[in-house]
Protein backbone atom coordinates (compact mmCIF):
# COMPACT_ATOMS: atom_id res chain seq x y z
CA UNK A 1 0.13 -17.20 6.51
CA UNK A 2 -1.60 -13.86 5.74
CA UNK A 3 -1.85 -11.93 7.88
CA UNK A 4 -5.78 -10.77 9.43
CA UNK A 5 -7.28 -7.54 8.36
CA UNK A 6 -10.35 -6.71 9.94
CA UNK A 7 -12.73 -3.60 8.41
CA UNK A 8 -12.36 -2.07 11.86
CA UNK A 9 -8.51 -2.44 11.49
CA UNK A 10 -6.87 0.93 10.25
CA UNK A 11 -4.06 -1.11 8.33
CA UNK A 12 -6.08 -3.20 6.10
CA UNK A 13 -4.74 -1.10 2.91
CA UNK A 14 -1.52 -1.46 4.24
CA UNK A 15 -2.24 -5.52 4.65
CA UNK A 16 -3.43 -5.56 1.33
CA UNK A 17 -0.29 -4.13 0.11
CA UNK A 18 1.78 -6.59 2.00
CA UNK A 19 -0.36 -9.32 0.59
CA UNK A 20 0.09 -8.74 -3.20
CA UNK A 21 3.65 -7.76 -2.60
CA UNK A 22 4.29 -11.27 -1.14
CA UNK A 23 2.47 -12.78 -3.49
CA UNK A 24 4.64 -11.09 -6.20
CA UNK A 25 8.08 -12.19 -4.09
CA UNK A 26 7.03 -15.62 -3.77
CA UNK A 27 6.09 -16.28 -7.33
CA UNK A 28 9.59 -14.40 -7.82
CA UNK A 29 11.16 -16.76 -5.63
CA UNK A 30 10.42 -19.56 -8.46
CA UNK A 31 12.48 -18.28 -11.38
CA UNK A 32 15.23 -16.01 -12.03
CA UNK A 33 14.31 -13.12 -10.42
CA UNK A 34 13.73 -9.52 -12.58
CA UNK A 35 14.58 -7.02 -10.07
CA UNK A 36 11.72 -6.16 -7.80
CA UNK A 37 8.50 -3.77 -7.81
CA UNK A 38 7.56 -1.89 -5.32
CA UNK A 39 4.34 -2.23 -3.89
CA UNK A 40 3.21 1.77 -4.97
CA UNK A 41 4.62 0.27 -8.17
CA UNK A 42 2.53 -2.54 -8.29
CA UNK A 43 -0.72 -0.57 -7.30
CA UNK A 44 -0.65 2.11 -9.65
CA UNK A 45 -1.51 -1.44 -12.41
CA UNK A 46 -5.76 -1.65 -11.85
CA UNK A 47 -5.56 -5.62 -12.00
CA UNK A 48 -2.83 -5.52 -9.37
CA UNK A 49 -4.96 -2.75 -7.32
CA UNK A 50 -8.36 -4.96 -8.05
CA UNK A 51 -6.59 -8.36 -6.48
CA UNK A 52 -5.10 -6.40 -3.20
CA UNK A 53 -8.88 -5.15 -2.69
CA UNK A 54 -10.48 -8.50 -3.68
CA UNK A 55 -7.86 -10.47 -0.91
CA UNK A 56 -9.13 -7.92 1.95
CA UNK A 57 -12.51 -8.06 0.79
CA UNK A 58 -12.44 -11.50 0.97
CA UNK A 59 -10.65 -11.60 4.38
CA UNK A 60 -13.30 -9.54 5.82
CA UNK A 61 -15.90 -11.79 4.50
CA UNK A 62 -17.13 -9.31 1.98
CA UNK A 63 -17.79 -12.22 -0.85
CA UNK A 64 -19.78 -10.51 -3.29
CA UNK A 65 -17.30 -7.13 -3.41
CA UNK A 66 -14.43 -10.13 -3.23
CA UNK A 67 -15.57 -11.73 -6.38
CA UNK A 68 -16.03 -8.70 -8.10
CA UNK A 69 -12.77 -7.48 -7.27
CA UNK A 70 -11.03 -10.96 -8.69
CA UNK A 71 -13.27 -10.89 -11.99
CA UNK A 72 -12.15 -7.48 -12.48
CA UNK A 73 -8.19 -8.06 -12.16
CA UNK A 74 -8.69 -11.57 -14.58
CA UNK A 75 -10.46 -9.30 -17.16
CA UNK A 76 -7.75 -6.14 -16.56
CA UNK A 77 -5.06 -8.52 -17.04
CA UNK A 78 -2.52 -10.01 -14.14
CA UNK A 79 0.95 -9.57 -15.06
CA UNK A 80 2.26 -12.54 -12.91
CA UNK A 81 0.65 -15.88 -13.57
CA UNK A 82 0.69 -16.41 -9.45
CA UNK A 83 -1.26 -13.47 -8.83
CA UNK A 84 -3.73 -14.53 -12.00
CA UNK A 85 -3.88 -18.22 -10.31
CA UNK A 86 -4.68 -16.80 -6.78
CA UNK A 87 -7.65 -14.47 -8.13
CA UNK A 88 -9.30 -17.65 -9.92
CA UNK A 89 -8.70 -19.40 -6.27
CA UNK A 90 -10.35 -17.37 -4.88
CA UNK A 91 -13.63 -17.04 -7.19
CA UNK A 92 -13.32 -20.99 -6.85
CA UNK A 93 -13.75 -20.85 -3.02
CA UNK A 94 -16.34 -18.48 -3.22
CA UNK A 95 -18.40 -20.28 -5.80
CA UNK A 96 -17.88 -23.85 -3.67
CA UNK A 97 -18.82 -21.74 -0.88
CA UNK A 98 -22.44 -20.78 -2.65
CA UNK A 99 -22.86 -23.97 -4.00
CA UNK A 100 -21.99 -23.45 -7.22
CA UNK A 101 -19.99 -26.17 -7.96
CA UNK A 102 -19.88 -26.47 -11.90
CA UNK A 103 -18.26 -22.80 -11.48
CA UNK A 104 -16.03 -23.65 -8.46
CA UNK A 105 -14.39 -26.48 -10.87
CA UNK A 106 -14.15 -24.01 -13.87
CA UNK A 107 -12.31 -21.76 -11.65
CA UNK A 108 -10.34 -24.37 -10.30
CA UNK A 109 -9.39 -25.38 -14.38
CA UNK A 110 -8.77 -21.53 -15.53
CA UNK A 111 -6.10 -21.21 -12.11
CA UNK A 112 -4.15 -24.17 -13.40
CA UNK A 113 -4.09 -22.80 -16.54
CA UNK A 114 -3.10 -19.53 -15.54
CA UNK A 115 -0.29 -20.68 -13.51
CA UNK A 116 1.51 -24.45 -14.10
CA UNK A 117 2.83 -24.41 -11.01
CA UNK A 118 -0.83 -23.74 -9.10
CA UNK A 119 -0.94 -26.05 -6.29
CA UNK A 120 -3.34 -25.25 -2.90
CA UNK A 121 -1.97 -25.42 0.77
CA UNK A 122 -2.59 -28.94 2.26
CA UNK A 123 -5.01 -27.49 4.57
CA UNK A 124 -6.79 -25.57 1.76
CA UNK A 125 -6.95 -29.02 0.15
CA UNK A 126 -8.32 -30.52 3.50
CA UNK A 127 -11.29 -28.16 3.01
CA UNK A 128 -14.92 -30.09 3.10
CA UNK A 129 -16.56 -28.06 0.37
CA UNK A 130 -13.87 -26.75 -2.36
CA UNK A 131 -11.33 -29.38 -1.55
CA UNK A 132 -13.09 -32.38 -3.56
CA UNK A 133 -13.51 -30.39 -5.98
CA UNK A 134 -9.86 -28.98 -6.47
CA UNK A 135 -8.60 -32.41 -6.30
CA UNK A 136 -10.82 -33.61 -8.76
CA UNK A 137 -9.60 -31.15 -11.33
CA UNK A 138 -5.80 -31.87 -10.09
CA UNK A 139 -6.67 -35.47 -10.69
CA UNK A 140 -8.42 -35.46 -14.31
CA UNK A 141 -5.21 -32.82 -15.30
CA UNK A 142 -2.96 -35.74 -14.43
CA UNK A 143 -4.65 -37.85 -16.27
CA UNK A 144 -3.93 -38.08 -20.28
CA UNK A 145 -6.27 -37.68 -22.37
CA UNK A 146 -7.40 -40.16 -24.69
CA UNK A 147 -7.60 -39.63 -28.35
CA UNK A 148 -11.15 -40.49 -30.16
């Protein structure tokens, strides 16, 4: 669970590094690991910098700085496909969450593809708004595809 950082709370950078460096650990976790970065490491690379900022704007409900934060490290280019899978999750919740749902399921689409093994937490998945629509998109990926 990650941990709550509040714009009144004088750790939030440091939250924000613990954040990205977990994500990077995890994702680490899945394959044989290259020996690790540290997180002043990982923040000197802008897309790395751009998805710690989006994940505390986001946390402190600041949506529109949030999304820009997570279109910026896309287009600056994630090195791990985890990190590049939990920016596009994010700009899929916060489309769902504005009703933008032909968005929301692109996002959804471009976070598989960015990372095989993207999967959302069962209660992310329990979610009213973006969880039909995640499972909709896990649901037509399992599906093969018929040939014309």
């Amino acid at each position: 669970m990650m941990p709550t950082c509040h714009r009144s709370n004088p750790t939030r950078h440091l939250c924000a590094l613990l954040a990205t460096g977990l994500s990077i650990l995890l994702a680490a976790c899945a394959s044989a690991p290259p020996p690790p970065a540290s997180v002043a490491t990982l923040l000197e690379r802008p897309a790395e910098r751009a998805l710690a900022a989006g994940l505390v704007d986001y946390d402190d409900g600041a949506f529109d700085r949030a999304q820009t934060d997570f279109e910026t490290a896309v287009k600056q280019g994630l090195r791990d496909p985890h990190d590049n899978g939990v920016a596009h999750k994010h700009l899929a919740f916060i489309a769902c969450a504005f009703n933008r749902p032909a968005e929301c399921e692109a996002q959804f689409r471009s976070a598989f593809a960015a990372d095989p093994a993207f999967r959302l937490s069962d209660s992310e998945i329990g979610h009213p708004i973006w969880g039909p629509v995640y499972r909709r998109v896990a649901a037509a990926r399992a599906t093969p595809q018929k040939n014309p």
